[in-house]
C-alpha atoms as a PDB file:
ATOM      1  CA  UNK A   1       0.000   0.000   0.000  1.00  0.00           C
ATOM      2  CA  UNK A   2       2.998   2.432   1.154  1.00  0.00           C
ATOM      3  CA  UNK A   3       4.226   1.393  -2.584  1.00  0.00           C
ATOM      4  CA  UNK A   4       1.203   2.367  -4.494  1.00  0.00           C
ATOM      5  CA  UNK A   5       1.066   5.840  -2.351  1.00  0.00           C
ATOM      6  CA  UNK A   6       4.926   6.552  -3.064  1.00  0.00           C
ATOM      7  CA  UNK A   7       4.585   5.671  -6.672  1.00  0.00           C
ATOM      8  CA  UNK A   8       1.275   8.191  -7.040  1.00  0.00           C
ATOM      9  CA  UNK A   9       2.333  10.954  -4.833  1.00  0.00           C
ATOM     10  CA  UNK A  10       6.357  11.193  -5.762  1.00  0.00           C
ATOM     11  CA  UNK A  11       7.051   8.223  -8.961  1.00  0.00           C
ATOM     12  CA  UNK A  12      10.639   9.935  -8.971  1.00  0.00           C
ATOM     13  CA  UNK A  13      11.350   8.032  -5.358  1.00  0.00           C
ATOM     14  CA  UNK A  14      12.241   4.517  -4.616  1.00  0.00           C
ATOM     15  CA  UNK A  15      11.709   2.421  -1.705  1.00  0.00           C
ATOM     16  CA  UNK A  16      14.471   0.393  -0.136  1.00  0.00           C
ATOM     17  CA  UNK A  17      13.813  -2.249   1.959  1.00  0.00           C
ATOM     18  CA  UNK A  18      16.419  -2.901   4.881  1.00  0.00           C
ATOM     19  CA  UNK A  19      16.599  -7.239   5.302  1.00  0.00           C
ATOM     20  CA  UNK A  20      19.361  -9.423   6.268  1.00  0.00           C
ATOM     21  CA  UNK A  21      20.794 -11.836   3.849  1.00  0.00           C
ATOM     22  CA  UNK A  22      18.949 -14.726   5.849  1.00  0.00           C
ATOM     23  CA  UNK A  23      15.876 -13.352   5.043  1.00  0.00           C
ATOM     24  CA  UNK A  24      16.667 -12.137   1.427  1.00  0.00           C
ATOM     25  CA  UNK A  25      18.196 -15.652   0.732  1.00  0.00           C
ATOM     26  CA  UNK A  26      15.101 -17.520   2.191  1.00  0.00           C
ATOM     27  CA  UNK A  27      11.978 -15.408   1.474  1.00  0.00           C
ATOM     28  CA  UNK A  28      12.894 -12.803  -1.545  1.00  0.00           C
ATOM     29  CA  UNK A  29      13.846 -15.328  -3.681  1.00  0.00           C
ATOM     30  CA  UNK A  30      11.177 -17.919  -4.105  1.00  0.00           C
ATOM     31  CA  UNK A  31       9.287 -17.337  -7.328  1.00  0.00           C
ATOM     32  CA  UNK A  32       6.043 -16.093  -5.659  1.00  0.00           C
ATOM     33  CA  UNK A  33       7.944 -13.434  -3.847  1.00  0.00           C
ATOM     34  CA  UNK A  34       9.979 -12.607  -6.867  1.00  0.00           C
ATOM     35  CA  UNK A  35       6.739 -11.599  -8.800  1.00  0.00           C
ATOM     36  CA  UNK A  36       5.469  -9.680  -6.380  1.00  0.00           C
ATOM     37  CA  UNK A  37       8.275  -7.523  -5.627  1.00  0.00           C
ATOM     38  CA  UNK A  38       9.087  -6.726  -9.284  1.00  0.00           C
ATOM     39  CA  UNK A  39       5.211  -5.023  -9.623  1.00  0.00           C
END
């Protein structure tokens, strides 16, 4: 939602997202999760 609001108020932004490797290794890169983000 934060996403959306970002993109329609200021599109010339981008949002970082802080994560530890664990948690980039083991949930942002299944498939499902991979899709998602990329939107």
């Amino acid at each position: 939602m934060y996403r959306s609001l970002l993109r329609r108020l200021s599109p010339e932004r981008q949002l970082y997202l802080a994560i530890s490797e664990d948690i980039y290794q083991d949930f942002f890169q299944q498939p499902a999760i991979q899709d998602i983000v990329s939107d």
